[in-house]
Protein backbone atom coordinates (compact mmCIF):
# COMPACT_ATOMS: atom_id res chain seq x y z
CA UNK A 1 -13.18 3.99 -27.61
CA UNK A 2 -12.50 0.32 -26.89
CA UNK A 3 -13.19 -0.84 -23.03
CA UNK A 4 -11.37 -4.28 -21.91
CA UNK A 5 -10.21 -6.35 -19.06
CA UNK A 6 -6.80 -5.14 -17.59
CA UNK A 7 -3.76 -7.76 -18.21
CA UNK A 8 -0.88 -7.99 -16.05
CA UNK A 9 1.14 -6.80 -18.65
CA UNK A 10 -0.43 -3.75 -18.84
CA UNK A 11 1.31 -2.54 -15.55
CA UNK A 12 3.88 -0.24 -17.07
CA UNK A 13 0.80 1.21 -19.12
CA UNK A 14 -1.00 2.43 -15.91
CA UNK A 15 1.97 3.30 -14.23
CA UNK A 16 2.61 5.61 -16.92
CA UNK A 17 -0.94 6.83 -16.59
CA UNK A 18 -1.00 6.91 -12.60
CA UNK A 19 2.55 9.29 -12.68
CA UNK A 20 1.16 11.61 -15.71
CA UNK A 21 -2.19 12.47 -13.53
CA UNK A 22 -0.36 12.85 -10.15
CA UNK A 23 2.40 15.13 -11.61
CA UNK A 24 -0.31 17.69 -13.48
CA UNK A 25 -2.18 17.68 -9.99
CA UNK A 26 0.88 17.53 -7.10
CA UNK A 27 3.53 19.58 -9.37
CA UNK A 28 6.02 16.97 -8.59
CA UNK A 29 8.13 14.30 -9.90
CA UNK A 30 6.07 10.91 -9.06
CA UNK A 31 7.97 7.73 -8.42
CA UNK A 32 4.90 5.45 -9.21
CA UNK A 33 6.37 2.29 -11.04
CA UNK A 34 5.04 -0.39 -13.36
CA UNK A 35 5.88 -3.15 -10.53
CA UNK A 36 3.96 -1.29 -7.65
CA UNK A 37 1.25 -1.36 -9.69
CA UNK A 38 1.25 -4.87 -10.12
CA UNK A 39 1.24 -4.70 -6.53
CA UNK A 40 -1.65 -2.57 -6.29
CA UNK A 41 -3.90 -5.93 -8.35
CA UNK A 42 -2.93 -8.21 -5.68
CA UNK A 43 -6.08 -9.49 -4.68
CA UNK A 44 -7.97 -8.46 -7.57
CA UNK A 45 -10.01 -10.83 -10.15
CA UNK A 46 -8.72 -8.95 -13.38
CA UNK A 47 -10.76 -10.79 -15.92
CA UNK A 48 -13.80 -9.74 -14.08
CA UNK A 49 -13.44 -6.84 -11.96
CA UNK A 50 -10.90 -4.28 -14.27
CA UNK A 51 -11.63 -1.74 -16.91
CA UNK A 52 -9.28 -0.29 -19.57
CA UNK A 53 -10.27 2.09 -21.76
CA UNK A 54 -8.45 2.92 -25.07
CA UNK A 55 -8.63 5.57 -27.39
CA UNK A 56 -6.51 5.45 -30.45
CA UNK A 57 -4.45 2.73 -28.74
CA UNK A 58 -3.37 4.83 -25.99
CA UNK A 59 -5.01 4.31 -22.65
CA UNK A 60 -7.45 6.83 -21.07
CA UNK A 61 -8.81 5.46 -18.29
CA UNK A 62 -8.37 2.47 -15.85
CA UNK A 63 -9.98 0.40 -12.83
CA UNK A 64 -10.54 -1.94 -10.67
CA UNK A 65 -12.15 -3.18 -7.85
CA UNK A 66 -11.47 -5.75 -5.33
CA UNK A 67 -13.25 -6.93 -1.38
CA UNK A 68 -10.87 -7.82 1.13
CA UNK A 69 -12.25 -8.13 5.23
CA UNK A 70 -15.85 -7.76 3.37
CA UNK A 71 -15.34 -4.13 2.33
CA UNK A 72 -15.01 -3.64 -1.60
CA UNK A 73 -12.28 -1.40 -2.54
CA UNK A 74 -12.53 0.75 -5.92
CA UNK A 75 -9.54 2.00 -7.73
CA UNK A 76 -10.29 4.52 -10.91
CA UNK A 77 -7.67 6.24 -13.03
CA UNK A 78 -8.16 9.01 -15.71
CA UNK A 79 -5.88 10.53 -18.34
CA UNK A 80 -5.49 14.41 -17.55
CA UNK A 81 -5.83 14.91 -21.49
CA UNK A 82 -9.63 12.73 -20.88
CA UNK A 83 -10.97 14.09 -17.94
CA UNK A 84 -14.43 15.95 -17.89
CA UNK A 85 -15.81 13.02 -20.30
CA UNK A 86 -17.51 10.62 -17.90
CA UNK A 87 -14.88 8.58 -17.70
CA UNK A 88 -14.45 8.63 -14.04
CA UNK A 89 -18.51 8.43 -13.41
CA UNK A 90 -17.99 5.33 -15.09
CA UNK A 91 -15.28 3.70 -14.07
CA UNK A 92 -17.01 4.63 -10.35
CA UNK A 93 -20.85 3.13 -11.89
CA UNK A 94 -18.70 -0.09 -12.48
CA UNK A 95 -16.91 -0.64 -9.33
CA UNK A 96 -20.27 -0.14 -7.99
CA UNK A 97 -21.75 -2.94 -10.15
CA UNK A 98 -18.54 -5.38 -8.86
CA UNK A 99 -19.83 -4.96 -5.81
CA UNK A 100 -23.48 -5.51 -6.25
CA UNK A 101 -21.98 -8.94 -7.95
CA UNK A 102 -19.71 -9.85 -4.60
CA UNK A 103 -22.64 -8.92 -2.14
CA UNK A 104 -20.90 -5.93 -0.53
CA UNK A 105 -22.33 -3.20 0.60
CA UNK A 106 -19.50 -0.99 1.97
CA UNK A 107 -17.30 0.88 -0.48
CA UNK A 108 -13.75 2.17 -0.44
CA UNK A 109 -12.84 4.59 -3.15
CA UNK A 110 -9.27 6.27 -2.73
CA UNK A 111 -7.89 9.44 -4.66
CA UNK A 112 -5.14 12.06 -4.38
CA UNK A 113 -5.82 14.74 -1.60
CA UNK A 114 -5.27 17.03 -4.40
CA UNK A 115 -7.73 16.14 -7.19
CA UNK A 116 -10.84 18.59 -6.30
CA UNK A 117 -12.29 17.11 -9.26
CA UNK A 118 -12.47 13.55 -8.11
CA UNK A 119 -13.72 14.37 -4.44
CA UNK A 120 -16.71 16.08 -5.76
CA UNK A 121 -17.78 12.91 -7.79
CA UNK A 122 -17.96 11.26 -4.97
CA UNK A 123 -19.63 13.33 -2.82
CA UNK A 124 -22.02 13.58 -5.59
CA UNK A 125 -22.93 10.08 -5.72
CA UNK A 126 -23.26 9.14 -2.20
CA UNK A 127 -19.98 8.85 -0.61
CA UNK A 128 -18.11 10.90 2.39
CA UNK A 129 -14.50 11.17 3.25
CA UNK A 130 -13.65 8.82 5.74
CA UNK A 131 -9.93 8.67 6.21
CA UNK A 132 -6.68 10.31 4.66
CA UNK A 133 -3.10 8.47 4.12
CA UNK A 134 0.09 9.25 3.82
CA UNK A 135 2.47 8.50 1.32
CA UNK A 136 6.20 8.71 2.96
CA UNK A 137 9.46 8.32 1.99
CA UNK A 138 13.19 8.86 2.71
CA UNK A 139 16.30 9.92 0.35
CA UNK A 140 19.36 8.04 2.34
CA UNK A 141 22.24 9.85 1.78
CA UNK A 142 24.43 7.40 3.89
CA UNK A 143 24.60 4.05 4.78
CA UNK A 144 22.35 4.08 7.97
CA UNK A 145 23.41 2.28 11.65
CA UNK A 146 21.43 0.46 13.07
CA UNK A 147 20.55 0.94 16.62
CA UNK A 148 21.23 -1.74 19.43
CA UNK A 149 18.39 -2.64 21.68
CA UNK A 150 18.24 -3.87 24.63
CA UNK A 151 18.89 -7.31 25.68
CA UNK A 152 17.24 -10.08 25.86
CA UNK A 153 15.39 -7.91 22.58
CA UNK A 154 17.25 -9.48 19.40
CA UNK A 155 16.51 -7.82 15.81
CA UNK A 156 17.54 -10.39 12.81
CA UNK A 157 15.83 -11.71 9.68
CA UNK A 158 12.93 -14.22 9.20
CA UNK A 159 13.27 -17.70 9.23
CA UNK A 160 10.67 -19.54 7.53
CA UNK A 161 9.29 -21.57 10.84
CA UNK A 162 8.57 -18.04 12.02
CA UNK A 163 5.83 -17.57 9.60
CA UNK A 164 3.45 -18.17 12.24
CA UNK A 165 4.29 -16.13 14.72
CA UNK A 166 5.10 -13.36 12.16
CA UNK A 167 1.47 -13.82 11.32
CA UNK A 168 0.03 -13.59 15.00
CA UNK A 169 2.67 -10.62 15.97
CA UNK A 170 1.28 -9.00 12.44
CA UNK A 171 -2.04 -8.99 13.46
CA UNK A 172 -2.27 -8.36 17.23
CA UNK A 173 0.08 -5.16 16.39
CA UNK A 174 -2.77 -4.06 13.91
CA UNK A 175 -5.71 -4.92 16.02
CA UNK A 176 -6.16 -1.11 16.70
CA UNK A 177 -5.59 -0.55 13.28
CA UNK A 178 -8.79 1.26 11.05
CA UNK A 179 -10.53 -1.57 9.11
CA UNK A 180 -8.02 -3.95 9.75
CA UNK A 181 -8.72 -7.56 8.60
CA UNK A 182 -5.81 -10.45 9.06
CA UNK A 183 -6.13 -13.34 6.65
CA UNK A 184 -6.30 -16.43 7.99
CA UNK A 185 -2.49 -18.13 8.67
CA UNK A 186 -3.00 -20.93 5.48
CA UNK A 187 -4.23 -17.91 2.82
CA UNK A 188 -2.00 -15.69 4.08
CA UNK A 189 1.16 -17.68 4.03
CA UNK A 190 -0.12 -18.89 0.12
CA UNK A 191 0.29 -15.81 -0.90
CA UNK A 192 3.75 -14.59 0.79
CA UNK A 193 5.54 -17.44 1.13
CA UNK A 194 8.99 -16.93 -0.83
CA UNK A 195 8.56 -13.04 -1.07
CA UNK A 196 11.06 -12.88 2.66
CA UNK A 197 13.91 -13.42 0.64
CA UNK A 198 15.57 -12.86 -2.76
CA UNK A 199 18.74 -13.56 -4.62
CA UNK A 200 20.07 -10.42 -2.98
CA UNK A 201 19.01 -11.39 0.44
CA UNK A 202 16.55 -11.25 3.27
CA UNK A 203 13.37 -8.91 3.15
CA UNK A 204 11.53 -9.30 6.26
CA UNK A 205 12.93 -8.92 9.67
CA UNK A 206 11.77 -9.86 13.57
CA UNK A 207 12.84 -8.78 16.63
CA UNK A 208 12.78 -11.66 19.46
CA UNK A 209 12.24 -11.66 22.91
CA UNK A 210 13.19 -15.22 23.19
CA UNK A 211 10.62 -17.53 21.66
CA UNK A 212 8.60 -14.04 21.45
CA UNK A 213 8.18 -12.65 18.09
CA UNK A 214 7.87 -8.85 19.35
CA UNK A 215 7.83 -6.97 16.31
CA UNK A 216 8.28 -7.06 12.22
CA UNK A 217 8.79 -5.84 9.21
CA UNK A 218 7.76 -7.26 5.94
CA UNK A 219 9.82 -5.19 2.90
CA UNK A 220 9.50 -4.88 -0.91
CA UNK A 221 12.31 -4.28 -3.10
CA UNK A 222 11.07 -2.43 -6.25
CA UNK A 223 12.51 -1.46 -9.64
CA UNK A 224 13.44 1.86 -8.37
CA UNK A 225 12.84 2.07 -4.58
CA UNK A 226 12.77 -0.33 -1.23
CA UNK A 227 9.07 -0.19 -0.23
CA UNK A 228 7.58 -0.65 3.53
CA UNK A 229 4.74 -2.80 3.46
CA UNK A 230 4.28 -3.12 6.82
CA UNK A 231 5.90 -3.05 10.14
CA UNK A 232 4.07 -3.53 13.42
CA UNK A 233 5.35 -3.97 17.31
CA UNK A 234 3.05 -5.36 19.26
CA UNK A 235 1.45 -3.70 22.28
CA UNK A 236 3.60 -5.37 25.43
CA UNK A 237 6.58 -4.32 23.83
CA UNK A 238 5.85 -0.59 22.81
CA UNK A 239 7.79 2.48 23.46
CA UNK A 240 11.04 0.72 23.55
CA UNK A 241 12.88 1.71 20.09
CA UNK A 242 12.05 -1.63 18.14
CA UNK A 243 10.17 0.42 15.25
CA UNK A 244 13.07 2.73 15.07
CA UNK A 245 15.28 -0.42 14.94
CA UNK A 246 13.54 -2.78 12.16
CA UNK A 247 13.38 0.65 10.05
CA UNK A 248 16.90 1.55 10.20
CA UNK A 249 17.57 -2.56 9.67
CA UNK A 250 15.40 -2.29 6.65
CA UNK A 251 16.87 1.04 5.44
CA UNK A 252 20.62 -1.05 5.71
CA UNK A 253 18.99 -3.41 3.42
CA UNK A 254 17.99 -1.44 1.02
CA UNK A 255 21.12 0.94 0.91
CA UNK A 256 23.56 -2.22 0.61
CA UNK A 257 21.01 -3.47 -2.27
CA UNK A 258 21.50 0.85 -4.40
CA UNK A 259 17.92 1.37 -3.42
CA UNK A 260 18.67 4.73 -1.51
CA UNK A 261 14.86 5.65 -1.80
CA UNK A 262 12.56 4.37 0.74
CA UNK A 263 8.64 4.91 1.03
CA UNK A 264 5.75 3.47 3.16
CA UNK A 265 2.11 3.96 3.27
CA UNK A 266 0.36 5.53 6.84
CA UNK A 267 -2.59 5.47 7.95
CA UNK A 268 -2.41 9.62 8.63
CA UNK A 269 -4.44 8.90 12.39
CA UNK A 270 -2.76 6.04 13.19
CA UNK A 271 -3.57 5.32 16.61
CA UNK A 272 -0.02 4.49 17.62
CA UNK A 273 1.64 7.51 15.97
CA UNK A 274 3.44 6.09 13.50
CA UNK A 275 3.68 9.06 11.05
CA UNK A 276 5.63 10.58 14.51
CA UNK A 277 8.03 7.95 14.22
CA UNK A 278 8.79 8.07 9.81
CA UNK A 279 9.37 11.51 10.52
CA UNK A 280 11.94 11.30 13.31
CA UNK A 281 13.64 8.66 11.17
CA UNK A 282 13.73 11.49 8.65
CA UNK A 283 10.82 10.15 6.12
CA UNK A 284 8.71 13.38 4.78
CA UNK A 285 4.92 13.13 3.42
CA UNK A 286 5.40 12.96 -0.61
CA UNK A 287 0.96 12.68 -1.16
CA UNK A 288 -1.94 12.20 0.80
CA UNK A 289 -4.62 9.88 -0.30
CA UNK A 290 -8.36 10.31 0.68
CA UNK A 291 -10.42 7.28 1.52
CA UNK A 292 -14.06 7.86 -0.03
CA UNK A 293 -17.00 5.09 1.91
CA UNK A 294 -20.43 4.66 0.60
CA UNK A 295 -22.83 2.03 2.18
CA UNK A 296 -25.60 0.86 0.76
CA UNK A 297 -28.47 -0.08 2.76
């Protein structure tokens, strides 16, 4: 069995891996694709902190482990035809030695609700469920309307001299948020400035209040879906339809682009009820993922 560093271009490998193993354990067709997995690396040193193992030049396992707001996360995938080897022990020994190398001492490990398998390897070495998340996602079967709101409230896309207020509005709407950690402005704008807009269009959308950035919505568009990867409203302007609004406005987008799929990540005790919302919008739960913390002393 050979072990080595994860490349970039090995996305469409893992994807393949990631939809094999949640398929035998959910029963379902998985929509997992090779460019949300390149997604999923983001803020991850690959060259030091990612494992591939190969057997017969076919993968078999992968992970990788990255800290973000001081917390290290750890990410471990296993073949169904290679499980019950030790593969996953490893692959969770190694994200513990990545973060014994980055001085963390608190752990995130995620896994499918439905892999029994997984949950009692952790539980074995130390760690406790902590939190559980929702995958969701919407089949539009028509072009969706957008609702009005009220005036002065104004929903249209981002200009680029918003990107600070985007970036305050972002973060005071996920202050109550679990574990939430904002990026400074200057790191976080490096790494999403130009991803607002495409050759088909815009991607991220505000609503105003005048000079008020009130809410937003920063959107994806995948290979074979539109993706929500985050929309906040912040907390003076609540309970007034502008999460309904920037989610219709992003489900127009994605419709006019032949993206008809649409799925989001939720935290499933979201303090402001989101998951209440996706589902009167008409988004269903596809997977649950379990959050897995171990702290060292």
């Amino acid at each position: 069995m050979n072990a080595r560093p994860i490349v970039p271009e090995d996305a469409p490998l893992v994807a393949a891996l990631a939809r094999a193993d949640e398929e035998a354990l959910r029963g379902l067709p998985s929509h997992i694709a090779a460019d949300e997995v390149a997604s999923w690396w983001t803020r991850a040193d690959l060259t030091r902190d990612s494992w591939l193992y190969e057997e017969n030049g076919a993968p078999v396992a992968a992970g990788w482990f990255q800290v973000w707001g001081g917390i290290g996360t750890s990410i471990g995938l296993v073949a169904q035809g290679a499980k019950h080897r030790g593969l996953g022990a490893r692959l969770v020994e190694r994200g513990e030695e990545a973060a014994a190398r980055h001085g963390v001492a608190k752990i995130h490990a995620f896994t499918l609700a439905d892999d029994a398998d997984a949950a009692t390897l952790f539980v074995s070495r130390g760690y406790r469920e902590v939190r559980r998340f929702y995958e969701m996602a919407i089949e539009l079967a028509a072009e969706p309307v957008v609702p009005e709101l009220p005036a002065p409230l104004v929903l249209e896309p981002f200009r680029e001299d918003d990107a600070r207020a985007f970036h305050h509005a972002t973060n005071e709407a996920f202050q109550d948020h679990w574990e939430w950690s904002g990026l400074p402005f200057d790191e976080w704008w490096a790494m999403r400035k130009g991803q607002d807009e495409d050759e088909h269009g815009h991607l991220w959308f505000v609503v105003r209040d005048g000079d008020e950035i009130a809410g937003v919505a920063r959107n994806e568009a995948r290979s074979t879906a539109g993706y929500v990867g985050l929309l906040g409203v912040r907390r003076p302007w609540r309970g007034q339809g502008l999460g309904k609004a920037l989610l219709y406005r992003t489900f127009a987008e994605f419709w006019r682009r032949g993206l008809p799929r649409v799925s989001l990540g939720v935290d499933a005790d979201s303090p402001t009820g989101a998951t209440k919302l996706y589902e009167r919008v008409g988004m269903t739960v596809e997977s649950a993922n379990v959050v897995f913390e171990k702290i060292d002393a």
